[in-house]
Protein backbone atom coordinates (compact mmCIF):
# COMPACT_ATOMS: atom_id res chain seq x y z
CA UNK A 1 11.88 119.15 -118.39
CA UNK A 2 10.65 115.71 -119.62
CA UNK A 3 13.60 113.97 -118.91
CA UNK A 4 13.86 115.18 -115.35
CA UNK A 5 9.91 114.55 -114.70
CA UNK A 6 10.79 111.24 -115.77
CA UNK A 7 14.16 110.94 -113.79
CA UNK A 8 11.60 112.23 -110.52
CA UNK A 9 9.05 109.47 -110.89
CA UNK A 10 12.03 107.07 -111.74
CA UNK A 11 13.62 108.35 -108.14
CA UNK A 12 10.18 107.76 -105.82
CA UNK A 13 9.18 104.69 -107.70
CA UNK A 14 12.29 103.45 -106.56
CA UNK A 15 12.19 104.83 -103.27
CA UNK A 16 8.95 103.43 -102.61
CA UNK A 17 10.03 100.17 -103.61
CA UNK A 18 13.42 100.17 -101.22
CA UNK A 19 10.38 101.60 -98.30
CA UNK A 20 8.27 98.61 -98.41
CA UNK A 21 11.48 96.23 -99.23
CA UNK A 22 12.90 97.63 -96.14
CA UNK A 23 9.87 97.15 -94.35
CA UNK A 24 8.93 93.29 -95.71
CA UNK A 25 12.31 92.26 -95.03
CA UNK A 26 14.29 94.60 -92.93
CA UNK A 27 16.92 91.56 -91.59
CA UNK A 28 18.10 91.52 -95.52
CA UNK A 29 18.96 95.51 -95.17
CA UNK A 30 20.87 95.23 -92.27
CA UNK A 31 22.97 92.40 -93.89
CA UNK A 32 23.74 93.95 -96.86
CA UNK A 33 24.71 97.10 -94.78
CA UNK A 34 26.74 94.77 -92.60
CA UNK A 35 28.29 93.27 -95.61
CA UNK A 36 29.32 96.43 -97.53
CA UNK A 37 30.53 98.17 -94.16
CA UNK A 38 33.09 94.81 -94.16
CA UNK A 39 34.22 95.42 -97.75
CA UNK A 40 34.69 99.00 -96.74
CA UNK A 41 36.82 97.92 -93.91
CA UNK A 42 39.15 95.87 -95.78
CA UNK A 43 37.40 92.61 -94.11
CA UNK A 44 37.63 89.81 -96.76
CA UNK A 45 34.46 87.64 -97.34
CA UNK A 46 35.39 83.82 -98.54
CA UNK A 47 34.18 80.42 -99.05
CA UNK A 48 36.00 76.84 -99.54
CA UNK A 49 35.01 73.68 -99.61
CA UNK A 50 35.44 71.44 -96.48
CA UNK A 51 33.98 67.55 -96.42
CA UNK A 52 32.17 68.10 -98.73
CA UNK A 53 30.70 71.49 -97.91
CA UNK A 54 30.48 74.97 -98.79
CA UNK A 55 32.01 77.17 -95.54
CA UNK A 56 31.74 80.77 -95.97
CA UNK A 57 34.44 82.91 -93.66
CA UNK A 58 35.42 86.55 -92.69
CA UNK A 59 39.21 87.41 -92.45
CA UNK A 60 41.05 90.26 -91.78
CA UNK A 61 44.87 91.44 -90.46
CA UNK A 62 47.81 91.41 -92.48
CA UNK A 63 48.21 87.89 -94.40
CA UNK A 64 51.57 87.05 -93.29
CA UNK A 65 50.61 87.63 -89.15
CA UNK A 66 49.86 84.42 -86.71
CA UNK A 67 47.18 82.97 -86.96
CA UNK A 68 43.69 83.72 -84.79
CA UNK A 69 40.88 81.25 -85.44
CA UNK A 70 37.31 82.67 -83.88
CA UNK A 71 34.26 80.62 -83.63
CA UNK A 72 30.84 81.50 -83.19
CA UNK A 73 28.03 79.94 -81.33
CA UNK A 74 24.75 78.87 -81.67
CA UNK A 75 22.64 80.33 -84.00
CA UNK A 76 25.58 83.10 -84.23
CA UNK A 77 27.41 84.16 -87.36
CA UNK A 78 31.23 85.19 -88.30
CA UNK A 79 29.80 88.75 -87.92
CA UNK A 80 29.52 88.25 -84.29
CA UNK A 81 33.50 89.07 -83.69
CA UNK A 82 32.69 92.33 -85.78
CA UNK A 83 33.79 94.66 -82.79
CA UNK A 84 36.84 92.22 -81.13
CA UNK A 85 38.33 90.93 -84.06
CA UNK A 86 40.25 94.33 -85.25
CA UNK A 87 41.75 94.21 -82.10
CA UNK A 88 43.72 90.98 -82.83
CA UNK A 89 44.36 92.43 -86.56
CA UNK A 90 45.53 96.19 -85.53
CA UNK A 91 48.46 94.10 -83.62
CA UNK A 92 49.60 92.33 -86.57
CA UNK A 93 47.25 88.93 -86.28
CA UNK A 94 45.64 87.15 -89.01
CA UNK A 95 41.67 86.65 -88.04
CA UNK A 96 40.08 83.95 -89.34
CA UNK A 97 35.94 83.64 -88.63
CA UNK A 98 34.33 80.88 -90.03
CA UNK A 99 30.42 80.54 -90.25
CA UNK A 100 30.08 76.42 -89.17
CA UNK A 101 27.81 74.81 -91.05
CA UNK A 102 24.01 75.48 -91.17
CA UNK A 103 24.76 79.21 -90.04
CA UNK A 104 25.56 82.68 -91.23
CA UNK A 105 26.62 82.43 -95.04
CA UNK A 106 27.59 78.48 -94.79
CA UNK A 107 25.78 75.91 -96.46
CA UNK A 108 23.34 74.59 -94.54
CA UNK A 109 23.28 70.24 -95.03
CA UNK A 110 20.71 68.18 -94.43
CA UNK A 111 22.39 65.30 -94.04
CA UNK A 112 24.93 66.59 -90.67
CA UNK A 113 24.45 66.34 -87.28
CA UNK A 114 25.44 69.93 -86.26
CA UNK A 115 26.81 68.42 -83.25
CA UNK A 116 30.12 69.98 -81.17
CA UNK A 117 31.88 66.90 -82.39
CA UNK A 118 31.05 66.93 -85.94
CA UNK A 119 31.37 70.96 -86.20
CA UNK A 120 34.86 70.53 -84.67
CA UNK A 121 35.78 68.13 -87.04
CA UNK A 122 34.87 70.96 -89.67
CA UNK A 123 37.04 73.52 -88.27
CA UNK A 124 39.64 71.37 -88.10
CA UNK A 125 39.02 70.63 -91.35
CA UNK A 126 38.88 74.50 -92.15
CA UNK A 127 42.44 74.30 -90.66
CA UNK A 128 43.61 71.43 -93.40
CA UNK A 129 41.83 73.37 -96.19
CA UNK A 130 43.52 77.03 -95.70
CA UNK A 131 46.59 74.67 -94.28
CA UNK A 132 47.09 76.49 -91.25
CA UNK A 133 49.18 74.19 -88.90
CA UNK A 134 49.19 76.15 -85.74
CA UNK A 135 46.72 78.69 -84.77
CA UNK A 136 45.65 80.47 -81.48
CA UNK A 137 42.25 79.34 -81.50
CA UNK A 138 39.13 81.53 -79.78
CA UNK A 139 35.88 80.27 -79.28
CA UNK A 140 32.19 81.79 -77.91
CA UNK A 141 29.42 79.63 -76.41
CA UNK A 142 28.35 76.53 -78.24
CA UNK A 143 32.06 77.96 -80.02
CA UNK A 144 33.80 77.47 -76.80
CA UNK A 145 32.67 74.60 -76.24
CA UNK A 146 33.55 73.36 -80.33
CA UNK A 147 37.11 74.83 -79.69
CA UNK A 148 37.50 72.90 -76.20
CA UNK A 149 36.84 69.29 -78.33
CA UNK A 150 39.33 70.66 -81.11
CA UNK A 151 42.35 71.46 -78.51
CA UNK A 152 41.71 68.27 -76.49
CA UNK A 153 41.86 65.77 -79.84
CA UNK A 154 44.23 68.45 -81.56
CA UNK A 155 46.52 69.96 -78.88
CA UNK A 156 49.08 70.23 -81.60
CA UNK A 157 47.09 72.57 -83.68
CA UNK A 158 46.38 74.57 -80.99
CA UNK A 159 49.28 77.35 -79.28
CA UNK A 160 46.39 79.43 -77.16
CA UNK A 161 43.07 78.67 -76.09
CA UNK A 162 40.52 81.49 -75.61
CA UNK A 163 36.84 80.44 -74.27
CA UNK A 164 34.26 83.79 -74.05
CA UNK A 165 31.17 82.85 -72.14
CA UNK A 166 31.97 79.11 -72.81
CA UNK A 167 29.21 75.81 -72.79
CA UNK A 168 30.44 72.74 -72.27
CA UNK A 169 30.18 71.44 -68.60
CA UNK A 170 27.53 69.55 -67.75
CA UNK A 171 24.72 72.00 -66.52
CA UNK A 172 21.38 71.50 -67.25
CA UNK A 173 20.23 75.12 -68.35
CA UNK A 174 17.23 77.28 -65.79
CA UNK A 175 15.99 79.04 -68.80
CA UNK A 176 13.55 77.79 -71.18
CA UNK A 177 16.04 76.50 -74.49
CA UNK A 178 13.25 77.10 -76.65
CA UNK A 179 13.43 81.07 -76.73
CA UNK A 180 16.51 79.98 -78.81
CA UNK A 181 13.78 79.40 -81.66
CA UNK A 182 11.23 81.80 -80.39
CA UNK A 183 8.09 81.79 -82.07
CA UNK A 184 5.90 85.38 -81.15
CA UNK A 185 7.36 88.57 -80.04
CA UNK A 186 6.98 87.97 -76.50
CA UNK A 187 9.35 85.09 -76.54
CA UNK A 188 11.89 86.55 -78.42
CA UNK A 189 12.04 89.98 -75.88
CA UNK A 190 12.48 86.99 -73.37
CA UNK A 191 15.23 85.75 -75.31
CA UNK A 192 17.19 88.88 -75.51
CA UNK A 193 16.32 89.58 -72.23
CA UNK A 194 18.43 86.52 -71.36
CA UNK A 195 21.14 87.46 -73.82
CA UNK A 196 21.88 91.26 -72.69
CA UNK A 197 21.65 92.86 -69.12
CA UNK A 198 19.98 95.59 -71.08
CA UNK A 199 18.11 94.91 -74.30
CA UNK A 200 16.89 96.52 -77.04
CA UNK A 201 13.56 97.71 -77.71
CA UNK A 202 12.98 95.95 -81.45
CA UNK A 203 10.07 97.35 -83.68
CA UNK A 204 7.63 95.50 -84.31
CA UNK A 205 8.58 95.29 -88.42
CA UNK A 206 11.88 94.28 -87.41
CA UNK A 207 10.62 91.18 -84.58
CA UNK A 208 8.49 89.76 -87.79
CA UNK A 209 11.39 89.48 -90.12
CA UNK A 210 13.72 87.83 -87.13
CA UNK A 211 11.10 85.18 -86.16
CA UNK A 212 10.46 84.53 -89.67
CA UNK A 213 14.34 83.71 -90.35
CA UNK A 214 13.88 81.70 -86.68
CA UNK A 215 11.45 79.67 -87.72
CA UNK A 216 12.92 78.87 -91.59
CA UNK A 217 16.36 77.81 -89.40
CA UNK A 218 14.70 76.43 -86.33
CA UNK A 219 15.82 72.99 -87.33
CA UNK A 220 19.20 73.43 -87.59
CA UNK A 221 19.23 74.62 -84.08
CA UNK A 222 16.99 72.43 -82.73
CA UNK A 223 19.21 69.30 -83.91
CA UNK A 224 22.35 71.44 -82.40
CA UNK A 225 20.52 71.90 -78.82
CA UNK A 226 19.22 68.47 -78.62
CA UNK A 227 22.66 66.97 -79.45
CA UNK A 228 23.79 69.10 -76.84
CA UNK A 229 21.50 68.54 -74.05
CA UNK A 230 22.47 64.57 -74.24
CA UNK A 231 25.53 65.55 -72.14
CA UNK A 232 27.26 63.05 -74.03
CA UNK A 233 29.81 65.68 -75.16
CA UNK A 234 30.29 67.42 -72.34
CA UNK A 235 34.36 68.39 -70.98
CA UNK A 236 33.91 68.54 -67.48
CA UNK A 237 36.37 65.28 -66.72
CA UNK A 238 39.02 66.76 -69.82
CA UNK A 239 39.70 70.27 -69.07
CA UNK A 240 42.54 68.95 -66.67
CA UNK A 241 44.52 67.69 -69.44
CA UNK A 242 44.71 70.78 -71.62
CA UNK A 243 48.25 71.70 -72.16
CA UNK A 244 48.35 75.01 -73.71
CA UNK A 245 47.95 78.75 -72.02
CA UNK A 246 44.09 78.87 -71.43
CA UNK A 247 42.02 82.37 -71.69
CA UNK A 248 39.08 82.59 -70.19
CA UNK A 249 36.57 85.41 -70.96
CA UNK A 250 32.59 85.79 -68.79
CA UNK A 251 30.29 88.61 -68.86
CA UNK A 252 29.54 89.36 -65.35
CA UNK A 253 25.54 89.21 -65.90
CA UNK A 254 26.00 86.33 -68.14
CA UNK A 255 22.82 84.44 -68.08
CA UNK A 256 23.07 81.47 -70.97
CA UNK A 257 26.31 80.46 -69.29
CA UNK A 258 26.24 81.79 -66.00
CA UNK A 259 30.01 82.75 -64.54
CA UNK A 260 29.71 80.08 -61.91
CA UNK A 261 30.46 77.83 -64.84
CA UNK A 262 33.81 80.17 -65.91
CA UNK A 263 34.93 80.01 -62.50
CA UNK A 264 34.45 75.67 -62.88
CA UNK A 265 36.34 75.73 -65.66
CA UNK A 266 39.46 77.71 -63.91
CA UNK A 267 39.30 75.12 -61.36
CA UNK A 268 39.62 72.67 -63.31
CA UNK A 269 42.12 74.00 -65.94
CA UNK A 270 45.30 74.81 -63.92
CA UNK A 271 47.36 77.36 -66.22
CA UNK A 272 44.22 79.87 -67.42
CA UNK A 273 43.54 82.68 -66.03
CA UNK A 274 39.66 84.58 -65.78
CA UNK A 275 38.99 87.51 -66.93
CA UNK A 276 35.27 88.71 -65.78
CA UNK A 277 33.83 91.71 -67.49
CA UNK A 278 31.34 93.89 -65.05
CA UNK A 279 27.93 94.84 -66.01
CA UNK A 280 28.54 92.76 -69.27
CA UNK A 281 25.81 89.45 -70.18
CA UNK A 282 26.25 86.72 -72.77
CA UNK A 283 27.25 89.25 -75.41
CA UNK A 284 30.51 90.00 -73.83
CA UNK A 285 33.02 90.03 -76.75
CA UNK A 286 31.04 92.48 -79.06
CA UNK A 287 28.95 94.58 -76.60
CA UNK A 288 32.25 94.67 -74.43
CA UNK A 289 35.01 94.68 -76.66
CA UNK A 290 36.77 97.65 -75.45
CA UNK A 291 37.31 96.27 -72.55
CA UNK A 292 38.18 92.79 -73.81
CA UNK A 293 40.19 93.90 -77.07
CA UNK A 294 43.25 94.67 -74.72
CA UNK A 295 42.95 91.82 -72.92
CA UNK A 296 42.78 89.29 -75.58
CA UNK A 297 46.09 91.36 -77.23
CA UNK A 298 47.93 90.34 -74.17
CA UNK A 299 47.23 87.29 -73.38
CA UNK A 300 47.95 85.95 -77.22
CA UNK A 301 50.93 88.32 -77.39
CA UNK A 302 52.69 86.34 -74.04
């Protein structure tokens, strides 16, 4: 009777431990759940070194299958492709998802830019280090927009190009860039107001921890948005010269990148073809997957 007395108090200590780690730091729970639901999915969870740098990446599919490359945007995370990338691996593809520098489970430098240019030149270097010669290469947002500079400079390297909810045209943005690092909770239900047609109510616990990793990161994505917003980078005049079969992917609702901008970039790339998603925003390729999954199948298996 001792020993399970003992065992008891052992059991709620611990419990109420977990409670108010859970309720200190409920972004860390998540994670971990996100993490272990990977390993339980047969998703593998890697890092290697590139310039210099330590660049965590997700991959999944059979190892000998082409070659899928998926990019994330800004202030996103390999996770992000969670819900689209088993599409591409169910049909025999081999998904990589790096985390670019200064997000997700990368290291996070100092000393870079975390400009498009310089984070394409790290996915191409991701492409030297894991020597993949060839890939069909996917990317969403400021990741569309990385993936764009990487087929232009590196059309070799590139079979298919797939752009979901893409930046890079010159458009000066209607929505206030600094929800992006919101600071109070008001800003940050703005903020995924702009992101989702529909979004979530977030408890209160749960808007604390996220603005608290917001403001620790802030930097990072301040330096990426003010490279950005120089225009310096920006693809309008090169689209025309992209060789290679061009998929392009736009929430409906979108609001970050609004789907006048997809149907731009059709114009002005000859040989893609749009594919616009009703009723979906910004989010498009994991709150819409099912209805992207198929589509993305096709196009890569043409």
């Amino acid at each position: 009777m001792r020993l399970i007395r003992r065992s008891l108090l052992v059991a709620v200590v611990l419990g109420v431990i977990a409670a108010v780690g859970f309720w200190l730091r409920p972004v860390f729970y998540f994670d971990e759940w996100t993490y272990a639901q990977e390993c339980f999915a047969g998703v593998e969870s890697h890092s290697i070194t590139v310039a210099g740098h330590r660049v965590h990446y997700l991959a999944e599919g059979p190892a000998g299958g082409p070659v899928v490359v998926l990019v994330h945007g800004l202030g996103g995370r390999a996770e992000d492709w969670t819900n689209l990338a088993p599409w591409l691996a169910k049909a025999g593809y081999r998904v990589y998802m790096p985390d670019l520098p200064g997000y997700g489970r990368s290291e996070e430098p100092a000393d870079f830019s975390y400009s498009v240019p310089d984070e394409a030149g790290v996915v191409v270097g991701f492409f030297d280090a894991l020597r993949l010669k060839q890939v069909d290469l996917g990317g969403w947002s400021m990741g569309g927009w990385i993936v764009q500079r990487i087929a232009l400079d590196n059309p070799d390297r590139v079979r298919r190009l797939m752009l979901f909810d893409s930046a890079g045209l010159y458009a000066r943005p209607d929505w206030d860039t600094a929800l992006f690092t919101s600071t109070t909770p008001g800003q940050l239900k703005q903020f995924y107001a702009l992101l989702m047609p529909v979004p979530p109510q977030v408890p209160g616990f749960v808007a604390r921890d996220i603005l608290r990793i917001t403001r620790e990161r802030a930097w990072i994505t301040q330096r990426a948005l003010a490279s950005m917003l120089t225009g310096r980078d920006v693809t309008d005049s090169l689209l025309p010269k992209l060789k290679m079969p061009v998929l392009l992917v736009w929430g409906q609702l979108d609001r970050i990148t609004p789907l006048s901008l997809g149907q731009k970039m059709h114009e002005l790339i000859p040989q893609s073809q749009l594919e616009v998603i009703p009723g979906c925003g910004h989010l498009a390729p994991s709150q819409c997957a099912p209805q992207i999954g198929p589509k993305v199948v096709g196009f890569v298996q043409k």
